[in-house]
PDB file of N, CA and C in Angstrom:
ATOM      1  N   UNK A   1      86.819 106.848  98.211  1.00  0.00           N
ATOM      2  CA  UNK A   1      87.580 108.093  98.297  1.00  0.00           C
ATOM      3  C   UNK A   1      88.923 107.831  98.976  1.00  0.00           C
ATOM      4  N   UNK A   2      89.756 108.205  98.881  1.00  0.00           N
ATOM      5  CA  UNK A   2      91.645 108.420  99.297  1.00  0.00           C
ATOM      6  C   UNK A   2      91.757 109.364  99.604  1.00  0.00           C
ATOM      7  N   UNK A   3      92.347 110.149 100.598  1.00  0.00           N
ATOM      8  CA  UNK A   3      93.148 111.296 100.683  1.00  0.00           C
ATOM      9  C   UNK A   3      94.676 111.420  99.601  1.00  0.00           C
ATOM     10  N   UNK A   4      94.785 112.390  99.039  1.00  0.00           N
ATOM     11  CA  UNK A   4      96.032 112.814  99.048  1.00  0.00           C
ATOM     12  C   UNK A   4      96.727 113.825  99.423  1.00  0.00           C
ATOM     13  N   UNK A   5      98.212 113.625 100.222  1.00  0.00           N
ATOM     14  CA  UNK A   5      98.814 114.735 100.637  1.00  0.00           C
ATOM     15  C   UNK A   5      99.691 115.173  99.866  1.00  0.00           C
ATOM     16  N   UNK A   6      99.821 116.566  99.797  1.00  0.00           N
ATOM     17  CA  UNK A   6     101.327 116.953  99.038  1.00  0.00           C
ATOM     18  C   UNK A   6     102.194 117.393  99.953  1.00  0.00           C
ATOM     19  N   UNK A   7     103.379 117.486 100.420  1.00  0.00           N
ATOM     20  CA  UNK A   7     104.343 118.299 101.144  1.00  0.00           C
ATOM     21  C   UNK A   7     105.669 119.267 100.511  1.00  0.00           C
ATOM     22  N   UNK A   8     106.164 120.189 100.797  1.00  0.00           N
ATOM     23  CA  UNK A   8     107.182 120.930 100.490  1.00  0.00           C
ATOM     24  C   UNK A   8     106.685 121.647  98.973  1.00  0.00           C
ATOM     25  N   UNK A   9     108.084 121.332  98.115  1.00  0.00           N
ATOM     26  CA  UNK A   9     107.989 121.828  96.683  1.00  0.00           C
ATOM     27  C   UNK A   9     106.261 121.147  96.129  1.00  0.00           C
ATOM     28  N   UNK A  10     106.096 120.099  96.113  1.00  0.00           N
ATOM     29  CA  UNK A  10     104.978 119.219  95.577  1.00  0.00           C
ATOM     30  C   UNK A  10     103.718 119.929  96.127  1.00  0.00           C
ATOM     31  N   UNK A  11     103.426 120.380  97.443  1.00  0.00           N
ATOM     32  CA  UNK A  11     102.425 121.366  97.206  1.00  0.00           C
ATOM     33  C   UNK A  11     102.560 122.194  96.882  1.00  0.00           C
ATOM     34  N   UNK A  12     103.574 123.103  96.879  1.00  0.00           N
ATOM     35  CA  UNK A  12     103.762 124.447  96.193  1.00  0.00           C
ATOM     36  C   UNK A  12     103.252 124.596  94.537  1.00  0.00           C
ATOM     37  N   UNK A  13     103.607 123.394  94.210  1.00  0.00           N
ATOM     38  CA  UNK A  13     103.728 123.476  92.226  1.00  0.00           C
ATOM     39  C   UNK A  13     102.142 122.693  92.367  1.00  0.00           C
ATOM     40  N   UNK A  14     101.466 121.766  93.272  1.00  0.00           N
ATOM     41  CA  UNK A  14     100.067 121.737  93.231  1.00  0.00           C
ATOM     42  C   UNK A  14      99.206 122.972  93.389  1.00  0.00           C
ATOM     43  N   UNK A  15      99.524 123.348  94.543  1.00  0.00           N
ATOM     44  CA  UNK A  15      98.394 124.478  94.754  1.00  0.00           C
ATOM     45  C   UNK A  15      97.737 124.293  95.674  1.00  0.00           C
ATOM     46  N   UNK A  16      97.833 123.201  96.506  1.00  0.00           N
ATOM     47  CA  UNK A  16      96.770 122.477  97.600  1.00  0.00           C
ATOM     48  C   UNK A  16      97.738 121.089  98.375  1.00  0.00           C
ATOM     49  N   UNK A  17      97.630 121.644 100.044  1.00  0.00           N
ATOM     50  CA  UNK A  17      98.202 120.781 100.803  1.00  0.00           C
ATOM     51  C   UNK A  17      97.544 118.860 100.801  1.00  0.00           C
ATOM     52  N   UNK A  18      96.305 119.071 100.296  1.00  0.00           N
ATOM     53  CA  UNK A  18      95.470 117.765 100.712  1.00  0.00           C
ATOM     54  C   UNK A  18      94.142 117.636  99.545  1.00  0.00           C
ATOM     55  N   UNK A  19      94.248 117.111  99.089  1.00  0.00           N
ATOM     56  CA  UNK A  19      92.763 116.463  98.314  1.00  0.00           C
ATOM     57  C   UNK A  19      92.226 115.026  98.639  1.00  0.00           C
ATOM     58  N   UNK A  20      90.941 114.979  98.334  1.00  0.00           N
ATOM     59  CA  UNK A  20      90.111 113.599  98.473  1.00  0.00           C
ATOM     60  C   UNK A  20      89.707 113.492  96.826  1.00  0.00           C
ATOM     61  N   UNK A  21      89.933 112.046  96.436  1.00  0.00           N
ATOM     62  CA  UNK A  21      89.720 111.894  95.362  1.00  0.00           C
ATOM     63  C   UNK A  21      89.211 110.518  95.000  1.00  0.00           C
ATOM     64  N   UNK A  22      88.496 110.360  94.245  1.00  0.00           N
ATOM     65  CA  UNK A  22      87.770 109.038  93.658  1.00  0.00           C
ATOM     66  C   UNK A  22      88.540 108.612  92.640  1.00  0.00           C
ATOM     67  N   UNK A  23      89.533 106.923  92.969  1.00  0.00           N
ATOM     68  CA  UNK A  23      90.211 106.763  91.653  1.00  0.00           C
ATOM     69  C   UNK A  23      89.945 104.953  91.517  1.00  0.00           C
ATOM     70  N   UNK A  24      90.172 104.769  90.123  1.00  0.00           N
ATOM     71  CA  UNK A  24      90.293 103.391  89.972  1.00  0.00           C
ATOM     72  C   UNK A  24      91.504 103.038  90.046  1.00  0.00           C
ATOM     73  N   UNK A  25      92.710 103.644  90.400  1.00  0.00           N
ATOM     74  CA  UNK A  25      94.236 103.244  90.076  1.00  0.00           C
ATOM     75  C   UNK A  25      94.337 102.569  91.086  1.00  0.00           C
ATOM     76  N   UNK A  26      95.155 100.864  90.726  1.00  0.00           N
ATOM     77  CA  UNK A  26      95.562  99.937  91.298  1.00  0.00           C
ATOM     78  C   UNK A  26      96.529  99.918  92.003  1.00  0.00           C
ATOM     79  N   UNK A  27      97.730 100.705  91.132  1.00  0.00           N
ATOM     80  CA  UNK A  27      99.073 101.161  92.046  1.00  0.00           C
ATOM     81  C   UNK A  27      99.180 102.464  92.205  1.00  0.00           C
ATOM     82  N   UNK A  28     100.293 103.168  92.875  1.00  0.00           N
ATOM     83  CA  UNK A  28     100.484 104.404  93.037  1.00  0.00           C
ATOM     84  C   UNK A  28     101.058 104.936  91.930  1.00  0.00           C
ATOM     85  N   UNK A  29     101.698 104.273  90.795  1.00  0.00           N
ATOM     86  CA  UNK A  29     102.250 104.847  89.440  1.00  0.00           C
ATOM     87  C   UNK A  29     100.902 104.916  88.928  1.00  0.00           C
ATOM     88  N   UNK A  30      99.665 104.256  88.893  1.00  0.00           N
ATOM     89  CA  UNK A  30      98.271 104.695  88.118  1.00  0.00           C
ATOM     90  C   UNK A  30      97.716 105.899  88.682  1.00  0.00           C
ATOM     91  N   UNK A  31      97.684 105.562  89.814  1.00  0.00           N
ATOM     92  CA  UNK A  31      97.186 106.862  90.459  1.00  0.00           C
ATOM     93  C   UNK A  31      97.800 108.475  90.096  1.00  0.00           C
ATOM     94  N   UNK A  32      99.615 108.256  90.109  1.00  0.00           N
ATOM     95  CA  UNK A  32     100.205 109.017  89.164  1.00  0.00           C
ATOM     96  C   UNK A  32      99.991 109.761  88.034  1.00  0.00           C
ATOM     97  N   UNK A  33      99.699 108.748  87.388  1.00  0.00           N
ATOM     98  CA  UNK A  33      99.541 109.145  85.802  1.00  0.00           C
ATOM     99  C   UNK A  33      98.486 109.492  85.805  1.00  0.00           C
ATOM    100  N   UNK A  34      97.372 109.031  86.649  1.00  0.00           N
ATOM    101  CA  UNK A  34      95.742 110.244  86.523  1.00  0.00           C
ATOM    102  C   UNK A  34      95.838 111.236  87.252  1.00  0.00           C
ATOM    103  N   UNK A  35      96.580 111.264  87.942  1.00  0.00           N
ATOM    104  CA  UNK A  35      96.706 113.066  88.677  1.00  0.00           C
ATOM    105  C   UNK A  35      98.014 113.424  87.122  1.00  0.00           C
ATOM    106  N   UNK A  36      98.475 112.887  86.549  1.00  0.00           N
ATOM    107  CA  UNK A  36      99.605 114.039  85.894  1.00  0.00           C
ATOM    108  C   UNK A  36      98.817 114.702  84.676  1.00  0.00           C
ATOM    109  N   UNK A  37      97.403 113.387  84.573  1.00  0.00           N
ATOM    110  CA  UNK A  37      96.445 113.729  82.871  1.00  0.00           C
ATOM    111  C   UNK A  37      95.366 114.958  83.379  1.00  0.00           C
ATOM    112  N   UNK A  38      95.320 115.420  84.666  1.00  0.00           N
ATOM    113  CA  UNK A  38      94.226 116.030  85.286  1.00  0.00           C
ATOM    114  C   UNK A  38      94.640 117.472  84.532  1.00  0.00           C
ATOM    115  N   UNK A  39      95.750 118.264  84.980  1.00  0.00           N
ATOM    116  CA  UNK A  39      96.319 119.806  84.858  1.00  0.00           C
ATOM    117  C   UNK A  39      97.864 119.106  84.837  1.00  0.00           C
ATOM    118  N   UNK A  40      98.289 120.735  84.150  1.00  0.00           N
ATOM    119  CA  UNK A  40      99.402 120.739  83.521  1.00  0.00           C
ATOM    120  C   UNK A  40     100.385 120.746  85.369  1.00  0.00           C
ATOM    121  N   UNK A  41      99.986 121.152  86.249  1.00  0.00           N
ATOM    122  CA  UNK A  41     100.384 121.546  87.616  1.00  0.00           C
ATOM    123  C   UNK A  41     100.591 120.206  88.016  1.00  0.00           C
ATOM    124  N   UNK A  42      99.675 119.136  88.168  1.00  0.00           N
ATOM    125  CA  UNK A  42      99.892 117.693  88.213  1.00  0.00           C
ATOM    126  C   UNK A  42     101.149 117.391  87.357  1.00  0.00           C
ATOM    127  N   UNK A  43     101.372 117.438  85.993  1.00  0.00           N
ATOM    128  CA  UNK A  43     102.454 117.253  85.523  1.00  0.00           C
ATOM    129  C   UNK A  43     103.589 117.615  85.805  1.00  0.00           C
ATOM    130  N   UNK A  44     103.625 118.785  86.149  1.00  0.00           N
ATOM    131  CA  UNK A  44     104.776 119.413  86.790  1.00  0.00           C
ATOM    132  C   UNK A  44     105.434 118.257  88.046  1.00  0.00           C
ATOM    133  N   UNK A  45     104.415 118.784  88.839  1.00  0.00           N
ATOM    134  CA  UNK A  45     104.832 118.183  89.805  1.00  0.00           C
ATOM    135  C   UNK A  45     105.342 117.001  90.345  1.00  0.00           C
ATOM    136  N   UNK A  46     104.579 115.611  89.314  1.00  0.00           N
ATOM    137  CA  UNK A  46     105.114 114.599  88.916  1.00  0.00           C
ATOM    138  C   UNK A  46     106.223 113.953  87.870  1.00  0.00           C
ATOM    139  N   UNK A  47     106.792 114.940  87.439  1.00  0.00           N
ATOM    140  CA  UNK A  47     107.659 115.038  86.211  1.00  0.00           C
ATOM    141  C   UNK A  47     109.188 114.264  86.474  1.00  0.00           C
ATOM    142  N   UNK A  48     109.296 114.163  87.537  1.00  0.00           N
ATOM    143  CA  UNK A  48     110.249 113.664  88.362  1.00  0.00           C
ATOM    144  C   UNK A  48     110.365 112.992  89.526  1.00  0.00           C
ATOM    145  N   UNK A  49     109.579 111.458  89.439  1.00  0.00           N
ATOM    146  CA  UNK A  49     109.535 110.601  90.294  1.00  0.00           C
ATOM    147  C   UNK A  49     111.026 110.298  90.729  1.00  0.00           C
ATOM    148  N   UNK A  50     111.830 110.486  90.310  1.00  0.00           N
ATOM    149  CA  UNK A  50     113.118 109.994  91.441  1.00  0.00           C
ATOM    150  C   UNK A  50     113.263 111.247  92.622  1.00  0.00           C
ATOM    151  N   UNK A  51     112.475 112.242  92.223  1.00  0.00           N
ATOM    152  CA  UNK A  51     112.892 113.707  93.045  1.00  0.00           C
ATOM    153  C   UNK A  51     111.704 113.461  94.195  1.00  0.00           C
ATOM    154  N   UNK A  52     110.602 112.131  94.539  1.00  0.00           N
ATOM    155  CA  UNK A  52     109.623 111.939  95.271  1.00  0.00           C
ATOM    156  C   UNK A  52     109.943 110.509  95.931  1.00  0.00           C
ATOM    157  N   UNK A  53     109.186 110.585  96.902  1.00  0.00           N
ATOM    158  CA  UNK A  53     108.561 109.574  97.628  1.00  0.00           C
ATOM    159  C   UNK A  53     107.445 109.340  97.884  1.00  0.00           C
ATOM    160  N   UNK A  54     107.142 108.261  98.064  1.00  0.00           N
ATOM    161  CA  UNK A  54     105.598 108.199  98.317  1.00  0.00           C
ATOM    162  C   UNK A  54     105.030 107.176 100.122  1.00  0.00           C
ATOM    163  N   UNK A  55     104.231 107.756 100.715  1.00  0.00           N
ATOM    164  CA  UNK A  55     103.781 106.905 101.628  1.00  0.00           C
ATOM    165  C   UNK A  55     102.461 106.329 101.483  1.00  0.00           C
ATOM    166  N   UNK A  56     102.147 105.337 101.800  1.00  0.00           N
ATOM    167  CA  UNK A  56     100.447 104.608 102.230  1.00  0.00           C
ATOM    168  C   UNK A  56      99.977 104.373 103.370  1.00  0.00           C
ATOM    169  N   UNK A  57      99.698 105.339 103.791  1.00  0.00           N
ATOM    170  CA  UNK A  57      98.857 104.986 105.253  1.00  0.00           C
ATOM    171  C   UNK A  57      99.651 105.180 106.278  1.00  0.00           C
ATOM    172  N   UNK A  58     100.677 106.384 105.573  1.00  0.00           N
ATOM    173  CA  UNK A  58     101.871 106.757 106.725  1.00  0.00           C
ATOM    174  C   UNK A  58     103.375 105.796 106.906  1.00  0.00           C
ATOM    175  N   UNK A  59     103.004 105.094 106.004  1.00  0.00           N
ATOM    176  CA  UNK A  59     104.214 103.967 105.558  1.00  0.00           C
ATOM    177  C   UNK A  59     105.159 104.244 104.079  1.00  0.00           C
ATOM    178  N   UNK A  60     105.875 104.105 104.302  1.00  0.00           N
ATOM    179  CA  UNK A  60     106.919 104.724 103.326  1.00  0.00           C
ATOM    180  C   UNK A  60     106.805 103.474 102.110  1.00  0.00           C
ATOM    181  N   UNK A  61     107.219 103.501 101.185  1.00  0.00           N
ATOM    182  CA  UNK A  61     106.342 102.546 100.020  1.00  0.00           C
ATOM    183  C   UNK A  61     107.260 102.998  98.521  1.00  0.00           C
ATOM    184  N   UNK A  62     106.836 102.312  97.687  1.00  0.00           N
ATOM    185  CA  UNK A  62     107.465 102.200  96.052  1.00  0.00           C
ATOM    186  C   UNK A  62     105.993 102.468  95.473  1.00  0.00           C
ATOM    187  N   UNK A  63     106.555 102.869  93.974  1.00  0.00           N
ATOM    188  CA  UNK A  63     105.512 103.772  93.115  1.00  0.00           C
ATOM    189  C   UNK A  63     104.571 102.626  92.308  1.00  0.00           C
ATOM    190  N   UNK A  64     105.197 100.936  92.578  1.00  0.00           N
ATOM    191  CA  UNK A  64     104.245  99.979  92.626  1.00  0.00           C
ATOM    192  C   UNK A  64     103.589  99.424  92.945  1.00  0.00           C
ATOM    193  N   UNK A  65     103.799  99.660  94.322  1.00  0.00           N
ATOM    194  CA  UNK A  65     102.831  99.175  95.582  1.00  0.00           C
ATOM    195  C   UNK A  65     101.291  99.513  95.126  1.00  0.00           C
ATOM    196  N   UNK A  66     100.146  98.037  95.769  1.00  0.00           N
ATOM    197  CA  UNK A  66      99.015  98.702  95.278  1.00  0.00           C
ATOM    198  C   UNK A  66      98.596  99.190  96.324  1.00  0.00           C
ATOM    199  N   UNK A  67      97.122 100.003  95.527  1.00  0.00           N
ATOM    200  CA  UNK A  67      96.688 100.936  96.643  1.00  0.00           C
ATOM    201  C   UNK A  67      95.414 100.360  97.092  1.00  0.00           C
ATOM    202  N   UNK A  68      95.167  98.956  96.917  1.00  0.00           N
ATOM    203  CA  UNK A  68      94.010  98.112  97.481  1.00  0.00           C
ATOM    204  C   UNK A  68      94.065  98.502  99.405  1.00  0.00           C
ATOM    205  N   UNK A  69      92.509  99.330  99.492  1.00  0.00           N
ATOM    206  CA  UNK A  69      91.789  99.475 100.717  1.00  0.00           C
ATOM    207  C   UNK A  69      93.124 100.810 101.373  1.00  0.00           C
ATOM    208  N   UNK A  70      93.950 101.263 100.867  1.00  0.00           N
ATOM    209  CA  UNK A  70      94.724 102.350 100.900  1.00  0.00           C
ATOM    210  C   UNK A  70      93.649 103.735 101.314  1.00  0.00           C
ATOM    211  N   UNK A  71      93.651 104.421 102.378  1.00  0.00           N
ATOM    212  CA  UNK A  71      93.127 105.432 102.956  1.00  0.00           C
ATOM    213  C   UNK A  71      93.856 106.919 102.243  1.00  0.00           C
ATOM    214  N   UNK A  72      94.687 107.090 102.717  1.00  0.00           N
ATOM    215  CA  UNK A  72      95.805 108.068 102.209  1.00  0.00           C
ATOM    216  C   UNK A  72      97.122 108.054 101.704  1.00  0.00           C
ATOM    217  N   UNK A  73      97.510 108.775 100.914  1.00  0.00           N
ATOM    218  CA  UNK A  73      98.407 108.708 100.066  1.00  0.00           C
ATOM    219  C   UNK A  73      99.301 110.120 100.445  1.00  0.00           C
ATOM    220  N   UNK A  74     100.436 109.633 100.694  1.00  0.00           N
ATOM    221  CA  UNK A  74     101.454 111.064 100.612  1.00  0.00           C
ATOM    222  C   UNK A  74     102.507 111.222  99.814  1.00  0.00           C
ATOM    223  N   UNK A  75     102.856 112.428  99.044  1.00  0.00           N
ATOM    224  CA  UNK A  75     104.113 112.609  98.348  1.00  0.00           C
ATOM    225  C   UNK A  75     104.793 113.483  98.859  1.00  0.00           C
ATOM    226  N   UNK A  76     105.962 113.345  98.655  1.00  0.00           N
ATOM    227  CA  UNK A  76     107.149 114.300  99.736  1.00  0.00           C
ATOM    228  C   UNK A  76     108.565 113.980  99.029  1.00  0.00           C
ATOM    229  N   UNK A  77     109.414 114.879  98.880  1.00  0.00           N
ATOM    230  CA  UNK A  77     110.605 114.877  98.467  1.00  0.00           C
ATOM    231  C   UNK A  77     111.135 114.271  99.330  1.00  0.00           C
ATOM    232  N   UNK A  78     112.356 113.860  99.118  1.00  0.00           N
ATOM    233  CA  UNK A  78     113.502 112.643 100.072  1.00  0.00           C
ATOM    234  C   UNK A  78     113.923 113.487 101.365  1.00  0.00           C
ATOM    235  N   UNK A  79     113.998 113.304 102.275  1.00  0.00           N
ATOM    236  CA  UNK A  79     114.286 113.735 103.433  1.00  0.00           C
ATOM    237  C   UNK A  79     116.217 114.291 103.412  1.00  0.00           C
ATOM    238  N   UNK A  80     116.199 115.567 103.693  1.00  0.00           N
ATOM    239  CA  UNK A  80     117.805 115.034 104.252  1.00  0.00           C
ATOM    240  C   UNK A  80     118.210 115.697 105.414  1.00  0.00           C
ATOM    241  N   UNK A  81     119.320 115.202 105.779  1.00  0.00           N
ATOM    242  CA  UNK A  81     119.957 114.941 106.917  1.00  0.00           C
ATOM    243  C   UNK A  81     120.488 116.363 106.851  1.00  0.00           C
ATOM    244  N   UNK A  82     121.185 116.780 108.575  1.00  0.00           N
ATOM    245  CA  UNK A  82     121.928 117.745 108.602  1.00  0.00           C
ATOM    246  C   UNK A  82     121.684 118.353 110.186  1.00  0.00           C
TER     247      UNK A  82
END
């Protein structure tokens, strides 16, 4: 099992701050693409990987990184300044 988090817009268009989920995806782009084949809301929300980031285990990370022994997973729009 993995946690996943959503934050900001990305939970809003999910529907849910946090899920636990059982996956075989190796990287975080697999893991991707089986949350985008789940609901059309997954799609949404993933529709625009340059508009995301992703962390592993609270570490900031690329959408290739694998997710070998990976606990939690977070997505979050780019931070900005001000």
């Amino acid at each position: 099992m993995i946690d996943i988090l959503y934050f900001a817009w990305v939970r809003e268009r999910i529907g849910v701050p946090k899920e636990q989920i059982e996956t075989k995806a190796a990287t975080v782009m697999e893991l991707v693409e089986e949350l985008r084949s789940r609901e059309e809301r997954y799609a949404v929300a993933f529709s625009d990987l340059e508009a995301l980031r992703v962390a592993i285990d609270q570490e900031l990370s690329d959408f290739d990184a694998q997710l070998s022994g990976a606990r939690e997973i977070a997505f979050f729009p780019p931070m900005t300044g001000g």
